[in-house]
C-alpha atoms as a PDB file:
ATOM      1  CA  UNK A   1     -43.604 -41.346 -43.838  1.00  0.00           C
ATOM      2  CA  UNK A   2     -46.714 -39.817 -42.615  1.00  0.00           C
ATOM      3  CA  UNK A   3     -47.535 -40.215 -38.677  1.00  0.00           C
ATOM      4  CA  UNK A   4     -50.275 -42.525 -39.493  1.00  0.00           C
ATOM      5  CA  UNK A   5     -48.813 -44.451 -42.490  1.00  0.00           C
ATOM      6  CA  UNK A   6     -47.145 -47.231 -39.846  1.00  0.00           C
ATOM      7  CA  UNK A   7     -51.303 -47.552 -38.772  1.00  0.00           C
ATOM      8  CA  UNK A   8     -53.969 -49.901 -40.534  1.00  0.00           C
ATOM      9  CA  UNK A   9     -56.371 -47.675 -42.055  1.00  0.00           C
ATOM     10  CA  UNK A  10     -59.293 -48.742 -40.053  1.00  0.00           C
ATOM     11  CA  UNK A  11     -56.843 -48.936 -36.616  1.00  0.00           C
ATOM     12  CA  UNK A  12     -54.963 -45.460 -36.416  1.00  0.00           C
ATOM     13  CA  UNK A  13     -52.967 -43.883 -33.399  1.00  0.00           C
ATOM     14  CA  UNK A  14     -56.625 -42.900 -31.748  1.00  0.00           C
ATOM     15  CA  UNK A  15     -58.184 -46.277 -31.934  1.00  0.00           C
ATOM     16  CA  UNK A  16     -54.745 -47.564 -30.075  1.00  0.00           C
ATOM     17  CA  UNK A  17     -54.305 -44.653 -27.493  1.00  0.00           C
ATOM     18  CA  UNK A  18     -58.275 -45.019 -26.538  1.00  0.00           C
ATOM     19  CA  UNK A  19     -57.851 -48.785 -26.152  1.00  0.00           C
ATOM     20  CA  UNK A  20     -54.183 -47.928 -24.150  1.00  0.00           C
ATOM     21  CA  UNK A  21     -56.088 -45.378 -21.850  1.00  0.00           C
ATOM     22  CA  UNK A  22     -59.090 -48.018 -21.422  1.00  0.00           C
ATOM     23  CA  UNK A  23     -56.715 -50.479 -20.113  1.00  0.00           C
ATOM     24  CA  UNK A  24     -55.285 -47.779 -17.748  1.00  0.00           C
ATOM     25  CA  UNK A  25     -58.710 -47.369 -16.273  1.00  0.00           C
ATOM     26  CA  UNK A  26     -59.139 -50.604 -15.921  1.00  0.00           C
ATOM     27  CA  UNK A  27     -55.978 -50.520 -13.563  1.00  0.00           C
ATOM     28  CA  UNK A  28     -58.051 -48.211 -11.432  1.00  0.00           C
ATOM     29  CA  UNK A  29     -61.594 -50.573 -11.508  1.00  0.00           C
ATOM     30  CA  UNK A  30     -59.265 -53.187 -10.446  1.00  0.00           C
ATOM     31  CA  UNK A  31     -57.969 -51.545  -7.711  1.00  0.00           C
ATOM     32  CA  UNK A  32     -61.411 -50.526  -6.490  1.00  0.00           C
ATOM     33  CA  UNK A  33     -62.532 -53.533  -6.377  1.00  0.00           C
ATOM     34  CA  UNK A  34     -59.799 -55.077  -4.621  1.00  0.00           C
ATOM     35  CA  UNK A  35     -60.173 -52.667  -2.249  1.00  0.00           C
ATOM     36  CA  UNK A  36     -63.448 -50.847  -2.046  1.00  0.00           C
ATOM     37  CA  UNK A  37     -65.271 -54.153  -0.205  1.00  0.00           C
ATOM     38  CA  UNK A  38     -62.871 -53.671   2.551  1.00  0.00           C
ATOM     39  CA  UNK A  39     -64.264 -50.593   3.296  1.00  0.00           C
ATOM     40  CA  UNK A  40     -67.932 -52.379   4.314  1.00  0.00           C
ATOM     41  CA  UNK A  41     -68.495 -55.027   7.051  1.00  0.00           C
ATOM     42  CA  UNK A  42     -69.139 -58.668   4.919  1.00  0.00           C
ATOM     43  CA  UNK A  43     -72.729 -59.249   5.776  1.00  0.00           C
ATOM     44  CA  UNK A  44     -73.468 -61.444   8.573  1.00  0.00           C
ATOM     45  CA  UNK A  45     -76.778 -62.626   8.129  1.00  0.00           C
ATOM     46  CA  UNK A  46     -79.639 -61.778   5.741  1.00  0.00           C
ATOM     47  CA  UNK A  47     -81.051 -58.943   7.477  1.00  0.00           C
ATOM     48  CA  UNK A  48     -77.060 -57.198   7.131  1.00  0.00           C
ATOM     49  CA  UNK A  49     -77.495 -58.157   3.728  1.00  0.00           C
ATOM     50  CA  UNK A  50     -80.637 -56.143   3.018  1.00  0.00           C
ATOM     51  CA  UNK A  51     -78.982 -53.188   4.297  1.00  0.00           C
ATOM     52  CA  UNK A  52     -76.002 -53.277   2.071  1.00  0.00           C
ATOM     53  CA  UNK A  53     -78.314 -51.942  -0.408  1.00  0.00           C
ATOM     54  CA  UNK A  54     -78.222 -48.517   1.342  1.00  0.00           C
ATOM     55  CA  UNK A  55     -74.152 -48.453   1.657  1.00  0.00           C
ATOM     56  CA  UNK A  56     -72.600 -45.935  -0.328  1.00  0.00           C
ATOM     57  CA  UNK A  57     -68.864 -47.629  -1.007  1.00  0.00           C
ATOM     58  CA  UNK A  58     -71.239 -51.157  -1.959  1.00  0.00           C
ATOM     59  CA  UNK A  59     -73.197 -48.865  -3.836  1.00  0.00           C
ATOM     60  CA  UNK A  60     -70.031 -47.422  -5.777  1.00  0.00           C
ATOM     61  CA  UNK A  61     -68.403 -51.294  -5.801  1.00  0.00           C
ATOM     62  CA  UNK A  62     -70.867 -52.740  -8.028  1.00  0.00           C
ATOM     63  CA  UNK A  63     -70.981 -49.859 -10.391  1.00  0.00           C
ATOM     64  CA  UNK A  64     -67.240 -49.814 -10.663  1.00  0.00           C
ATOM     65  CA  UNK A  65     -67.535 -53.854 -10.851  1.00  0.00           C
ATOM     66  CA  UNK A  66     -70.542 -53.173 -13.906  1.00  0.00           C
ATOM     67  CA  UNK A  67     -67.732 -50.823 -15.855  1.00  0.00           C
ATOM     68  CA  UNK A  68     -65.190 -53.003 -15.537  1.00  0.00           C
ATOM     69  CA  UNK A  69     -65.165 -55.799 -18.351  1.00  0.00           C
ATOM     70  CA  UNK A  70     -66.430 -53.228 -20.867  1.00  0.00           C
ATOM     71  CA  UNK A  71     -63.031 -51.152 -20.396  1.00  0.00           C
ATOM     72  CA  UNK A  72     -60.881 -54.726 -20.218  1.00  0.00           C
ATOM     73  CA  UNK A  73     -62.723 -56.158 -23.035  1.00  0.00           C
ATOM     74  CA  UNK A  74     -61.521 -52.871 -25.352  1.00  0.00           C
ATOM     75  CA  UNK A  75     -58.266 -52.971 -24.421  1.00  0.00           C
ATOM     76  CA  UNK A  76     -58.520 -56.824 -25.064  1.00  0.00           C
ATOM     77  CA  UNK A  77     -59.518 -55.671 -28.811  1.00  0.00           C
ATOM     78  CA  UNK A  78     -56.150 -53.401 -28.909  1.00  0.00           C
ATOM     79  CA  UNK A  79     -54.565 -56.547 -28.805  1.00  0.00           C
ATOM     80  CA  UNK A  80     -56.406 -58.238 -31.514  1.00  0.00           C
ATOM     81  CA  UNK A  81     -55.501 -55.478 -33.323  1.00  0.00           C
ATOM     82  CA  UNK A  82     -52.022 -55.456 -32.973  1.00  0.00           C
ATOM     83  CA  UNK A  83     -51.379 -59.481 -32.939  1.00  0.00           C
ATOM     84  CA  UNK A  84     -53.888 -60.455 -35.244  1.00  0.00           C
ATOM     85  CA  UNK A  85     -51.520 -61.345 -39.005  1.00  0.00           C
ATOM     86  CA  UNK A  86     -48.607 -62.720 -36.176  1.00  0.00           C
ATOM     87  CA  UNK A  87     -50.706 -64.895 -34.433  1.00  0.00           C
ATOM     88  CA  UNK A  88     -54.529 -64.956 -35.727  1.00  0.00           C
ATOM     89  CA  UNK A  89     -55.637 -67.949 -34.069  1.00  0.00           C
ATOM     90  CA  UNK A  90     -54.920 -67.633 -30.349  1.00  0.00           C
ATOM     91  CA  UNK A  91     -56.019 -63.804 -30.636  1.00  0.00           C
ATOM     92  CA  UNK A  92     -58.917 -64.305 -31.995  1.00  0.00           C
ATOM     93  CA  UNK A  93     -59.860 -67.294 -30.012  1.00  0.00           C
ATOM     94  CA  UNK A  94     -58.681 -66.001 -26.976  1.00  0.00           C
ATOM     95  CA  UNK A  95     -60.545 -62.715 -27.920  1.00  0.00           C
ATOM     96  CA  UNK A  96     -63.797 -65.030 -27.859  1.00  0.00           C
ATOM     97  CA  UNK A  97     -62.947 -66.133 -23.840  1.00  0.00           C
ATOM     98  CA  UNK A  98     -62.509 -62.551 -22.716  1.00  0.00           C
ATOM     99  CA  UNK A  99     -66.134 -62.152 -24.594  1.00  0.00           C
ATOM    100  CA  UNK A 100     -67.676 -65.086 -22.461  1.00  0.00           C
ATOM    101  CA  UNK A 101     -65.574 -63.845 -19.145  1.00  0.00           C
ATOM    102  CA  UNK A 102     -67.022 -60.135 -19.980  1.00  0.00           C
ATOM    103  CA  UNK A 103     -70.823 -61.242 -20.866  1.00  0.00           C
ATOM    104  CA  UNK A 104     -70.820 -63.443 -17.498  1.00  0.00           C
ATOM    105  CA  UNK A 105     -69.108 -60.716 -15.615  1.00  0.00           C
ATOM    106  CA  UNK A 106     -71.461 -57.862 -16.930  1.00  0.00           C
ATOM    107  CA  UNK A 107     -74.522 -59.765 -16.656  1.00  0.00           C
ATOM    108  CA  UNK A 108     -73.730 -61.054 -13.206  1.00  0.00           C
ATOM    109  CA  UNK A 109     -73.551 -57.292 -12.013  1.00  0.00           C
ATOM    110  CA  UNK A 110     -76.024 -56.360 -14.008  1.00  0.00           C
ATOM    111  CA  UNK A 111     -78.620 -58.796 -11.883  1.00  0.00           C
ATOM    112  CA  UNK A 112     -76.619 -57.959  -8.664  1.00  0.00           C
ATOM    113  CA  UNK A 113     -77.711 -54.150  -9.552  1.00  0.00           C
ATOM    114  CA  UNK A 114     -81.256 -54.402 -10.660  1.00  0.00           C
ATOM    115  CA  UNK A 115     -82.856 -57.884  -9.793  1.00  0.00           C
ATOM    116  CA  UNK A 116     -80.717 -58.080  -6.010  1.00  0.00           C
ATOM    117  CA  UNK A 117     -80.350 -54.367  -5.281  1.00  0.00           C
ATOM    118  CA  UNK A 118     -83.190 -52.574  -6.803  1.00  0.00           C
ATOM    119  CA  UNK A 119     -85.967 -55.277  -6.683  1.00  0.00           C
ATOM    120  CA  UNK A 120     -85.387 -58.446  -4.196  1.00  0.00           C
ATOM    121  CA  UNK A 121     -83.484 -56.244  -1.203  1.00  0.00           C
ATOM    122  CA  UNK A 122     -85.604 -53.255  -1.573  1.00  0.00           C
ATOM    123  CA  UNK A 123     -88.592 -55.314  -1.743  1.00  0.00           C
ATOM    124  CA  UNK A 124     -88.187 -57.257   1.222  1.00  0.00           C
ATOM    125  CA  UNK A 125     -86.990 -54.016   2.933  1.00  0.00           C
ATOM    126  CA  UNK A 126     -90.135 -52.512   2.529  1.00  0.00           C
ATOM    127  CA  UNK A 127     -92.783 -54.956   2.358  1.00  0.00           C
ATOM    128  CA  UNK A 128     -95.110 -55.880   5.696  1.00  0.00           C
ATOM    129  CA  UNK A 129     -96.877 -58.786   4.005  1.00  0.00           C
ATOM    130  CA  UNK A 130     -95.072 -61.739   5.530  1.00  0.00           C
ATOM    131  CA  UNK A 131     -96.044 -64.034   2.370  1.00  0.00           C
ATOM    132  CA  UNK A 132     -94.296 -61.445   0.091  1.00  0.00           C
ATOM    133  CA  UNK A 133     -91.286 -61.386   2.156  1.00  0.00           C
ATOM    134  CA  UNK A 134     -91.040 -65.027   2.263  1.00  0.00           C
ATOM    135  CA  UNK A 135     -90.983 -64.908  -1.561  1.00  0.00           C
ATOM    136  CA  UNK A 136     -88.227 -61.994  -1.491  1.00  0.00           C
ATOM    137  CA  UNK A 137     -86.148 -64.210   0.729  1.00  0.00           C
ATOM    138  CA  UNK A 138     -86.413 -66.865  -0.944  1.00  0.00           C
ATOM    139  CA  UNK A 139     -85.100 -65.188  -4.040  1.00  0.00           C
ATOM    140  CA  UNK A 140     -82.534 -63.516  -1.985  1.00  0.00           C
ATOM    141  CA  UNK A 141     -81.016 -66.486  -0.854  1.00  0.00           C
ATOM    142  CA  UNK A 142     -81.063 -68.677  -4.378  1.00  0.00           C
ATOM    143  CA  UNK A 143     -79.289 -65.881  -5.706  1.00  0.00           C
ATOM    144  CA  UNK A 144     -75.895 -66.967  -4.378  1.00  0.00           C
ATOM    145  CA  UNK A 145     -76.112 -70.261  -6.702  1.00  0.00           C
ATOM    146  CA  UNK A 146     -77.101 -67.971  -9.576  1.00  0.00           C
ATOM    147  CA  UNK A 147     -73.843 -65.710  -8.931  1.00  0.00           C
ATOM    148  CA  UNK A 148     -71.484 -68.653  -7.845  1.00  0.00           C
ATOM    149  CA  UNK A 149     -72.282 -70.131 -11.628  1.00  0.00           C
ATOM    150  CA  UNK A 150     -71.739 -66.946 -13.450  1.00  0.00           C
ATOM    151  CA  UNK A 151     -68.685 -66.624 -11.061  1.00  0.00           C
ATOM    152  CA  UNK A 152     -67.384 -70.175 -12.430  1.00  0.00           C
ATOM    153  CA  UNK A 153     -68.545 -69.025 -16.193  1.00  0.00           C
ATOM    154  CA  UNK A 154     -66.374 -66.205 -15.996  1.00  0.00           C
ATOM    155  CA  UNK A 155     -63.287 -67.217 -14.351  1.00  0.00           C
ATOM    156  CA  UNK A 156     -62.744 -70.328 -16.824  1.00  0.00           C
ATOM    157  CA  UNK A 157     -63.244 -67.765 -19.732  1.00  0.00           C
ATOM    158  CA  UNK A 158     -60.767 -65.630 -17.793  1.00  0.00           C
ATOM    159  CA  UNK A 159     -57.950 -68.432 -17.449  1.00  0.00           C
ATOM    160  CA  UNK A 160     -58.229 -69.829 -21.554  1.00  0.00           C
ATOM    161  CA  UNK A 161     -58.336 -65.931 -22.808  1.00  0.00           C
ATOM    162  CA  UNK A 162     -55.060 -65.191 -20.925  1.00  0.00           C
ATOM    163  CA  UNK A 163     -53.955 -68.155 -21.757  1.00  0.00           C
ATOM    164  CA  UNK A 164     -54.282 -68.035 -25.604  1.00  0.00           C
ATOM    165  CA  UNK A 165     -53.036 -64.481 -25.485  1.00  0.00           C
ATOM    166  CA  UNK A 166     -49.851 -65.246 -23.314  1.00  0.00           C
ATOM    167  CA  UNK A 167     -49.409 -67.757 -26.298  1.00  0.00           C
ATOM    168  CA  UNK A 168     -50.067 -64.879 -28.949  1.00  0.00           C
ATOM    169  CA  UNK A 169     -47.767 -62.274 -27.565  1.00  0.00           C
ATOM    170  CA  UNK A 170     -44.842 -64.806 -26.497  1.00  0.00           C
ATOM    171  CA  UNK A 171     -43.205 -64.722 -29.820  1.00  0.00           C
ATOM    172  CA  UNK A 172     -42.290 -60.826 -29.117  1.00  0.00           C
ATOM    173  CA  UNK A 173     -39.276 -59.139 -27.154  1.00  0.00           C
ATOM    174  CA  UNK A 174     -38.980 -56.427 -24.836  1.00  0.00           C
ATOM    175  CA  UNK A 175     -42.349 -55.169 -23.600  1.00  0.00           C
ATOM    176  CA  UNK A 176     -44.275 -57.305 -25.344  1.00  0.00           C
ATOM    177  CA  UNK A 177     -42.502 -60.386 -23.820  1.00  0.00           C
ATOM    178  CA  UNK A 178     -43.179 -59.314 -20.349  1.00  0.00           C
ATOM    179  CA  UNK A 179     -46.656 -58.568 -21.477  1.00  0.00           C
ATOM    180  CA  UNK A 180     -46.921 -62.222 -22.175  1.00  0.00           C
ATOM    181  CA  UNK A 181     -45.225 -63.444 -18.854  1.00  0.00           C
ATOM    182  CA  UNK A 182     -48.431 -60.602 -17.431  1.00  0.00           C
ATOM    183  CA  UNK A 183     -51.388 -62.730 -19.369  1.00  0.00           C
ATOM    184  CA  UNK A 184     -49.721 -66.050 -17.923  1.00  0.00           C
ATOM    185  CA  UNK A 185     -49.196 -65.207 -14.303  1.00  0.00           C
ATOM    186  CA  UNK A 186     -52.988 -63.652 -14.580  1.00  0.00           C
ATOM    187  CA  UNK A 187     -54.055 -67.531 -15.615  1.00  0.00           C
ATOM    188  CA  UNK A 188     -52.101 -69.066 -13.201  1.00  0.00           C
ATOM    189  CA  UNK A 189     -53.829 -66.385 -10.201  1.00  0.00           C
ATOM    190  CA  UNK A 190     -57.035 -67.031 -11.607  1.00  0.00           C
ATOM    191  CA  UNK A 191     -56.697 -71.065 -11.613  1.00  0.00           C
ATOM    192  CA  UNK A 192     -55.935 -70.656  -8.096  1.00  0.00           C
ATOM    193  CA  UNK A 193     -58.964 -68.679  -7.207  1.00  0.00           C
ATOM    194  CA  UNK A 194     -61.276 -71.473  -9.673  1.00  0.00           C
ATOM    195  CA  UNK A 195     -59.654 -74.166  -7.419  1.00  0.00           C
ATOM    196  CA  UNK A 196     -60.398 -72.593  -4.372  1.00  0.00           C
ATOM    197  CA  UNK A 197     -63.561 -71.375  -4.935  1.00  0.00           C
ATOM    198  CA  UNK A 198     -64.795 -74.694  -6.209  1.00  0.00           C
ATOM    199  CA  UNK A 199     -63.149 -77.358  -4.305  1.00  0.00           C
ATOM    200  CA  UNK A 200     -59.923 -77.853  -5.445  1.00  0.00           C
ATOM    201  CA  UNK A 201     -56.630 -77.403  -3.665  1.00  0.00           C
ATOM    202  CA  UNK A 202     -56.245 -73.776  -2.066  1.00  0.00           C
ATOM    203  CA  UNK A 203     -53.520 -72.153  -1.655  1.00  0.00           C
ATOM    204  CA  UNK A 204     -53.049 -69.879   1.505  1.00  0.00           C
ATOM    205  CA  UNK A 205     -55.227 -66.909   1.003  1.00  0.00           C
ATOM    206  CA  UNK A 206     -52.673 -64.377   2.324  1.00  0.00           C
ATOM    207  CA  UNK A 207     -50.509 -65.086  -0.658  1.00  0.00           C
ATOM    208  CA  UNK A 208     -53.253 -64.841  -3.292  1.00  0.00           C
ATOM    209  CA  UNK A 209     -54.324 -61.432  -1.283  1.00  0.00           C
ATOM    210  CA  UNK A 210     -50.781 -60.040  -1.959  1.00  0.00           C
ATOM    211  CA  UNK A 211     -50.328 -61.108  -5.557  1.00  0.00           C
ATOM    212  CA  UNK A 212     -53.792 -60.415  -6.982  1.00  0.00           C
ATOM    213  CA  UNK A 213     -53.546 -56.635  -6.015  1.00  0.00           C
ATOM    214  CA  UNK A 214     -49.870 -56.564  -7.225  1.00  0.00           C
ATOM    215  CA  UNK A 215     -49.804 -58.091 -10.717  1.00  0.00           C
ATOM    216  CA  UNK A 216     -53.544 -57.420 -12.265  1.00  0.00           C
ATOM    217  CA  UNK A 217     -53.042 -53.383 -11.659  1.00  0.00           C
ATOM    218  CA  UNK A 218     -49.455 -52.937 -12.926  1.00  0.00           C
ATOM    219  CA  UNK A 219     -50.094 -55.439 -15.924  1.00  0.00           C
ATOM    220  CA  UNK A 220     -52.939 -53.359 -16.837  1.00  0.00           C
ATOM    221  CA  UNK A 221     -50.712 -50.370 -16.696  1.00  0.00           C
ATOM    222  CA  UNK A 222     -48.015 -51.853 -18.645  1.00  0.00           C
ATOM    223  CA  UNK A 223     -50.589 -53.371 -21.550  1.00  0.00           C
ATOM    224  CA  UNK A 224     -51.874 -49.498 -21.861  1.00  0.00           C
ATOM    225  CA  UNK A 225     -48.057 -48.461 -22.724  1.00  0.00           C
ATOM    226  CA  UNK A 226     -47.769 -51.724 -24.459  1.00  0.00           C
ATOM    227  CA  UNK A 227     -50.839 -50.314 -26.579  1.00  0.00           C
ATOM    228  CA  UNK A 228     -49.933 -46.969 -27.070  1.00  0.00           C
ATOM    229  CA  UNK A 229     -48.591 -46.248 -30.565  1.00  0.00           C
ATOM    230  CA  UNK A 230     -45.610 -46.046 -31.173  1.00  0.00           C
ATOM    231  CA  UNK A 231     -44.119 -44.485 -35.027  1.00  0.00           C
ATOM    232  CA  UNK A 232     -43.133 -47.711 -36.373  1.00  0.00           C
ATOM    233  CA  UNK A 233     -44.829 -50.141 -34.379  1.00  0.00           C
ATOM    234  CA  UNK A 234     -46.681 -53.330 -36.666  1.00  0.00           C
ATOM    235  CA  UNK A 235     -50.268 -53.059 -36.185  1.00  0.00           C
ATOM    236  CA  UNK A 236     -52.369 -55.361 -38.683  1.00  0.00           C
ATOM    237  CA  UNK A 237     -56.051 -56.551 -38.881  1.00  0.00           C
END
């Protein structure tokens, strides 16, 4: 048997060790930004706001936070790939939440980057027209709604895709089992952060602080190896 015979034609050992190593990196985007805002004062007012624009670890934040669901959405695909004949449709439809949690998540950085950063701070920043400022704060301060709604977007799509793919990968042993127990303990965190966020019962935040920046980064460490081929491994699509 050939090295890549075990493979799908279109899915070989590179497709699966470039999806493994995105899924590593995304261990390291989650750790920055778990961590990186705690290297930056949280704004106090508008005018602390503004100047965030000019604060290097912000500035590297929201590009990390831009990256981010493009390398978690690929490594999402790996799974696809290798769950797709055993368990088609909670892959595939759990592939489509992880598409609506990455397009909110991208697009919400995205306008953080250009329309808050580049435009609306730097704007009001420079301008001396007091009319024009006005505008830029009012734009400044409706953005909050804008983000808090692609913040609940994302987060649902978040909770049903690791959902669905807890249910895909629970029929497996081994690695792949714990893999499973990974997706549904990443639902249950990110229930708890919808809830509190939006209204709902909160739990204390010191716990979620603890667990969010233990079980995200290993999980994504352990889906990598999960990923990585192995001679012999069943990988269909």
């Amino acid at each position: 048997m050939s090295p890549k015979s075990y493979m799908h034609p279109g899915f070989g050992p590179d497709f699966f060790k470039a999806v493994a190593v995105c899924s590593g990196l995304s261990a390291l985007t989650t750790l920055g930004l778990i961590f990186l805002p705690r290297t930056y004062a949280a704004p106090a007012g508008l005018e602390e706001e503004v100047a965030l624009r000019l604060n290097g670890f912000y500035q590297l934040r929201s590009l990390v936070y831009y990256v981010h669901p493009f390398l978690v959405l690929t490594a999402a695909w790996g799974v696809v790939a290798r769950k797709f004949r055993e368990s088609t449709g909670a892959v595939t439809t759990g592939f489509l939440f992880f598409g609506c949690w990455g397009f909110a998540e991208a697009l919400q950085q995205a306008l953080s980057l250009v329309a808050l950063n580049l435009n609306w701070r730097e704007g009001y920043a420079r301008t001396a027209d007091e009319a024009t400022r006005e505008m830029f704060r009012t734009h400044l301060l409706g953005f909050e709604a804008v983000w808090d709604a692609l913040y609940l977007l994302l987060l649902t799509g978040f909770a049903m895709a690791h959902i669905l793919y807890g249910i895909a990968t629970w029929p497996g042993s081994g690695l792949e089992r714990v893999i499973s127990w990974g997706f549904f303990l990443g639902a249950g965190l990110t229930l708890l952060i919808l809830s509190a966020n939006f209204g709902g019962p909160a739990v204390p935040r010191g716990l979620t602080m603890w667990l969010y920046p233990t079980i995200q980064p290993l999980f994504r460490v352990l889906l990598g190896i999960w990923l990585w081929p192995q001679k012999g491994a069943k990988t269909y699509l």
